[in-house]
N, C-alpha and C. Protein backbone atom coordinates (compact mmCIF):
# COMPACT_ATOMS: atom_id res chain seq x y z
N UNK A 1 0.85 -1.18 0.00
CA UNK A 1 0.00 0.00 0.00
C UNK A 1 0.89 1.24 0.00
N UNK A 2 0.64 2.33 -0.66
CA UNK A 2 1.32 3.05 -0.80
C UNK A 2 1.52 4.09 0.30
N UNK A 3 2.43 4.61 0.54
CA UNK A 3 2.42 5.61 1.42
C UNK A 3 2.44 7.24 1.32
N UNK A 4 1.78 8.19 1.79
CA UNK A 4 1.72 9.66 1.61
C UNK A 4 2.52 10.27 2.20
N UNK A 5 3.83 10.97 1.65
CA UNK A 5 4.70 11.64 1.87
C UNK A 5 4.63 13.15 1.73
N UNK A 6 3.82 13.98 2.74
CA UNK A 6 3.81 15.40 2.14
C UNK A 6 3.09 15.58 0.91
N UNK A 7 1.99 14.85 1.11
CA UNK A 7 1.07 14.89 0.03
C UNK A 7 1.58 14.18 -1.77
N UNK A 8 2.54 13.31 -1.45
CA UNK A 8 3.11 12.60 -2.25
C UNK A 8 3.23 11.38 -2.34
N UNK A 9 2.69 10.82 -3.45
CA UNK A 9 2.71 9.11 -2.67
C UNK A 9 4.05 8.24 -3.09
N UNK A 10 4.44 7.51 -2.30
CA UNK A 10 5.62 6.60 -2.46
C UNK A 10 5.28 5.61 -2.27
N UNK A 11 6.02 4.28 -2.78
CA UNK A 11 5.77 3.16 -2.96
C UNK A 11 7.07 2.40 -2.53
N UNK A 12 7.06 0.94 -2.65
CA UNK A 12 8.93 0.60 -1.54
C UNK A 12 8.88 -0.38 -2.90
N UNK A 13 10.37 -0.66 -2.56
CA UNK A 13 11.20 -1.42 -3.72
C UNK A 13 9.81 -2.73 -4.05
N UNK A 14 9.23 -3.29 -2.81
CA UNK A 14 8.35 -4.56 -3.60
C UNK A 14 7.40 -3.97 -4.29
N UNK A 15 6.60 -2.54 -3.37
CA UNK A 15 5.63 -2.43 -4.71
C UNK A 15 5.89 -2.09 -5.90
N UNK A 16 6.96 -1.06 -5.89
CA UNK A 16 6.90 -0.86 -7.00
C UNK A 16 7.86 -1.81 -8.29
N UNK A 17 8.54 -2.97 -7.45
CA UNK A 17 9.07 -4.05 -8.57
C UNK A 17 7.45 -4.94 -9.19
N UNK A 18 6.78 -5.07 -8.47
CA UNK A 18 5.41 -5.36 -8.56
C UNK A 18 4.38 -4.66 -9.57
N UNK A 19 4.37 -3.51 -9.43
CA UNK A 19 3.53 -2.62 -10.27
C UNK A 19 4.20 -2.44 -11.61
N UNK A 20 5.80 -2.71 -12.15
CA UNK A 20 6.67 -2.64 -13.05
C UNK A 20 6.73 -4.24 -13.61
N UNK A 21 6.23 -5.47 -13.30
CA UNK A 21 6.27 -6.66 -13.38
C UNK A 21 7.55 -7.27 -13.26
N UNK A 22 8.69 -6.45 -12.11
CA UNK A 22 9.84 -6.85 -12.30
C UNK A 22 10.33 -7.95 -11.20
N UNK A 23 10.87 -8.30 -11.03
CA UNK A 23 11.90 -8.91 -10.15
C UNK A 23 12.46 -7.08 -9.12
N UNK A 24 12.32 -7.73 -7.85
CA UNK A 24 13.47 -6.55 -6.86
C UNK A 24 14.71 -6.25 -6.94
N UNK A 25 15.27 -7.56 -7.52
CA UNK A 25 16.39 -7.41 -8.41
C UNK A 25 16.93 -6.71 -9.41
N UNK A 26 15.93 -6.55 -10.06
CA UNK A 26 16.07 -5.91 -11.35
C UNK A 26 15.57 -4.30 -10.80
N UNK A 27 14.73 -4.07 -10.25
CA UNK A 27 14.22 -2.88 -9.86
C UNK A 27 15.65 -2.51 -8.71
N UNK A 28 16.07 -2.78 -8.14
CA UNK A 28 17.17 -2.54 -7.48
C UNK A 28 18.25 -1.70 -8.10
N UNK A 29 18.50 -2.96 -9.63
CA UNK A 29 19.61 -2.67 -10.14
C UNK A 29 19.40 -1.14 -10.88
N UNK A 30 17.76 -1.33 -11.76
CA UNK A 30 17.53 0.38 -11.88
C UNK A 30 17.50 1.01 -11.29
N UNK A 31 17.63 1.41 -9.79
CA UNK A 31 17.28 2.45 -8.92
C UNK A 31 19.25 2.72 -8.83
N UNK A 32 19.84 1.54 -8.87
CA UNK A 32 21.45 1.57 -8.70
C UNK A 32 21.96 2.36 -9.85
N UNK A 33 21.56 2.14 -11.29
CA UNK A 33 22.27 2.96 -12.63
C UNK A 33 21.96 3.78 -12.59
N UNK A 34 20.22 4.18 -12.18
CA UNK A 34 19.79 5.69 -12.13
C UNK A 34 18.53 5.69 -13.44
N UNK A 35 18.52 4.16 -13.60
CA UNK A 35 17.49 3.88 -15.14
C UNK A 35 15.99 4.62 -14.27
N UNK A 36 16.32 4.40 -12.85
CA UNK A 36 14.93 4.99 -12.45
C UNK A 36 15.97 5.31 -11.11
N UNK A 37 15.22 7.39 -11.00
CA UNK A 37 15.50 7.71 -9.85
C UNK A 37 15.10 8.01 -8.98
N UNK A 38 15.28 7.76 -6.87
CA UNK A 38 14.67 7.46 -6.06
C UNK A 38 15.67 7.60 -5.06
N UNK A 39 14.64 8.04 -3.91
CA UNK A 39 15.74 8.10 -2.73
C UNK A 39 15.29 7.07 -1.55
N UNK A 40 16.33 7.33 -0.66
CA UNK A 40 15.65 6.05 0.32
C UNK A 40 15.56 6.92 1.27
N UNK A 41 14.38 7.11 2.62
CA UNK A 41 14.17 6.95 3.79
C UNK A 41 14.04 6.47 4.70
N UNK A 42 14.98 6.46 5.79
CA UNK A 42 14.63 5.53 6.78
C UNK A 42 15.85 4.22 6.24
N UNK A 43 16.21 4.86 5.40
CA UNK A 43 16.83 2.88 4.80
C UNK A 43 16.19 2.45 3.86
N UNK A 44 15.27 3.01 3.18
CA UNK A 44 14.43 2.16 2.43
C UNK A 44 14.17 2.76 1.27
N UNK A 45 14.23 2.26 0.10
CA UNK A 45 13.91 3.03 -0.76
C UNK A 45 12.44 3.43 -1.08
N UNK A 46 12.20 4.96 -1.75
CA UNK A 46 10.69 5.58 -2.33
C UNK A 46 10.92 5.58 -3.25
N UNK A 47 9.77 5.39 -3.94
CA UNK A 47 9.85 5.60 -5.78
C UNK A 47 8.10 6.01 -5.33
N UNK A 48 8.11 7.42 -5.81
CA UNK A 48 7.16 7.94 -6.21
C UNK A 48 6.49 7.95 -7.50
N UNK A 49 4.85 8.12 -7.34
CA UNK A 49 3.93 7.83 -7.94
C UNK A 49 4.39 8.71 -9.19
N UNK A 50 5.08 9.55 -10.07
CA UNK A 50 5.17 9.96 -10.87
C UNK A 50 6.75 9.38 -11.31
N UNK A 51 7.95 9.08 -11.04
CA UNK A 51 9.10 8.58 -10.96
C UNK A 51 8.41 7.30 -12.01
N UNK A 52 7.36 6.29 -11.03
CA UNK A 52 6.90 5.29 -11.82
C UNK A 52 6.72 5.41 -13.40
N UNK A 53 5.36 6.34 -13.41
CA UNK A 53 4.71 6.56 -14.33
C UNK A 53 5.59 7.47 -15.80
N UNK A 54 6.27 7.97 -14.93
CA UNK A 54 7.45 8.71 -15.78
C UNK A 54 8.34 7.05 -16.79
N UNK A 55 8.77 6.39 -15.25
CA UNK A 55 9.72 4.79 -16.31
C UNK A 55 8.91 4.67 -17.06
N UNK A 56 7.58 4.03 -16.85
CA UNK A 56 6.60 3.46 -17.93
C UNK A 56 6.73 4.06 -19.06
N UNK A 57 6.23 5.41 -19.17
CA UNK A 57 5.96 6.21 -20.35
C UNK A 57 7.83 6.49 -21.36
N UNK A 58 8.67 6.69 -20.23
CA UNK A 58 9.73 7.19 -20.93
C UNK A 58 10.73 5.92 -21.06
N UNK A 59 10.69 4.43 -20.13
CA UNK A 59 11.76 3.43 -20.24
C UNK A 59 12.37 4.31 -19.47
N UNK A 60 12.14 5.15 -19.04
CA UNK A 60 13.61 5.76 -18.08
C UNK A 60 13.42 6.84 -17.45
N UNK A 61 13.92 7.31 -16.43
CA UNK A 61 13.68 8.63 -15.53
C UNK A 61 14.99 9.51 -15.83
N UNK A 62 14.67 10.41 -15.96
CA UNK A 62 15.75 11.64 -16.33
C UNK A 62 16.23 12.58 -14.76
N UNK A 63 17.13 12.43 -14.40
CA UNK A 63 17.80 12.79 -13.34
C UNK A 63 18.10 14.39 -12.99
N UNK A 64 17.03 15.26 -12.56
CA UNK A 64 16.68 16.77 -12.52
C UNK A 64 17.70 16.89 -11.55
N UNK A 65 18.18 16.39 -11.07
CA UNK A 65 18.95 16.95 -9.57
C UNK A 65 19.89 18.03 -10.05
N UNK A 66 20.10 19.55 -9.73
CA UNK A 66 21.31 19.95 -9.72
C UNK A 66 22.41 19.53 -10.43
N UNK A 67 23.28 19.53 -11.62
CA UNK A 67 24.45 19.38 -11.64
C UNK A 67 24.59 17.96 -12.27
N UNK A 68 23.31 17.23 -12.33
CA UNK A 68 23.20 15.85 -12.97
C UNK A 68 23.38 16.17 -14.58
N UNK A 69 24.07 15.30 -14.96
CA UNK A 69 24.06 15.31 -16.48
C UNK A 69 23.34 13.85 -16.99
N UNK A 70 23.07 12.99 -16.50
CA UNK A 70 22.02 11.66 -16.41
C UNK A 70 20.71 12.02 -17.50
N UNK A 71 20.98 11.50 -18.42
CA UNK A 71 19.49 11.31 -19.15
C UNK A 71 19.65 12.23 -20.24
N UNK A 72 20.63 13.01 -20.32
CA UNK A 72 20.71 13.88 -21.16
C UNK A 72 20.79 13.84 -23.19
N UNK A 73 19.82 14.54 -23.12
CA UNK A 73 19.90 14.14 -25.22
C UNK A 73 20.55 14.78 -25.77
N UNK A 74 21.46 13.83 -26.39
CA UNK A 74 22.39 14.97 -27.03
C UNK A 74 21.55 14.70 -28.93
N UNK A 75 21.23 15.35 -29.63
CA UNK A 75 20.61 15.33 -30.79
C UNK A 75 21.86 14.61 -31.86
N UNK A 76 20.92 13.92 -32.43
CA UNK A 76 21.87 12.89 -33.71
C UNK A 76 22.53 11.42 -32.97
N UNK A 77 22.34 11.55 -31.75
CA UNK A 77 22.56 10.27 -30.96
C UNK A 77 21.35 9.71 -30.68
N UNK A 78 21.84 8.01 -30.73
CA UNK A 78 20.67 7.43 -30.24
C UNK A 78 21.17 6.45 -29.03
């Protein structure tokens, strides 16, 4: 069940390897490259309700943080 963070909902590594049809493993390893990005609280990782919906739609989360160059398009590359 998801949890409300400041009016934000988060989800933990099972749900959301669950809601992605993945293995925790595999959802692990994306939260590790940054294929999907997420922080942990408490020890634990959040992947918020838009983070998700963002992988789905894009295969990938683009890394807004400050100073991140992660996800970046460079045009004529694929």
């Amino acid at each position: 069940m998801p949890k409300e963070i400041m009016g934000i909902l988060t989800y933990t590594a099972d749900e959301t390897a669950a809601i992605l049809g993945v293995t925790k493993r595999t959802l692990i390893s994306y939260l590790k490259t940054g294929k999907i990005v997420a922080g942990k609280i408490g020890g634990r990782w959040a992947i918020t309700e838009k983070q998700i919906k963002d992988f789905i739609t894009q295969g990938s989360i683009i890394d807004n943080r400050p100073g991140s160059t992660a996800g970046m398009f460079e045009p004529g590359k694929k």
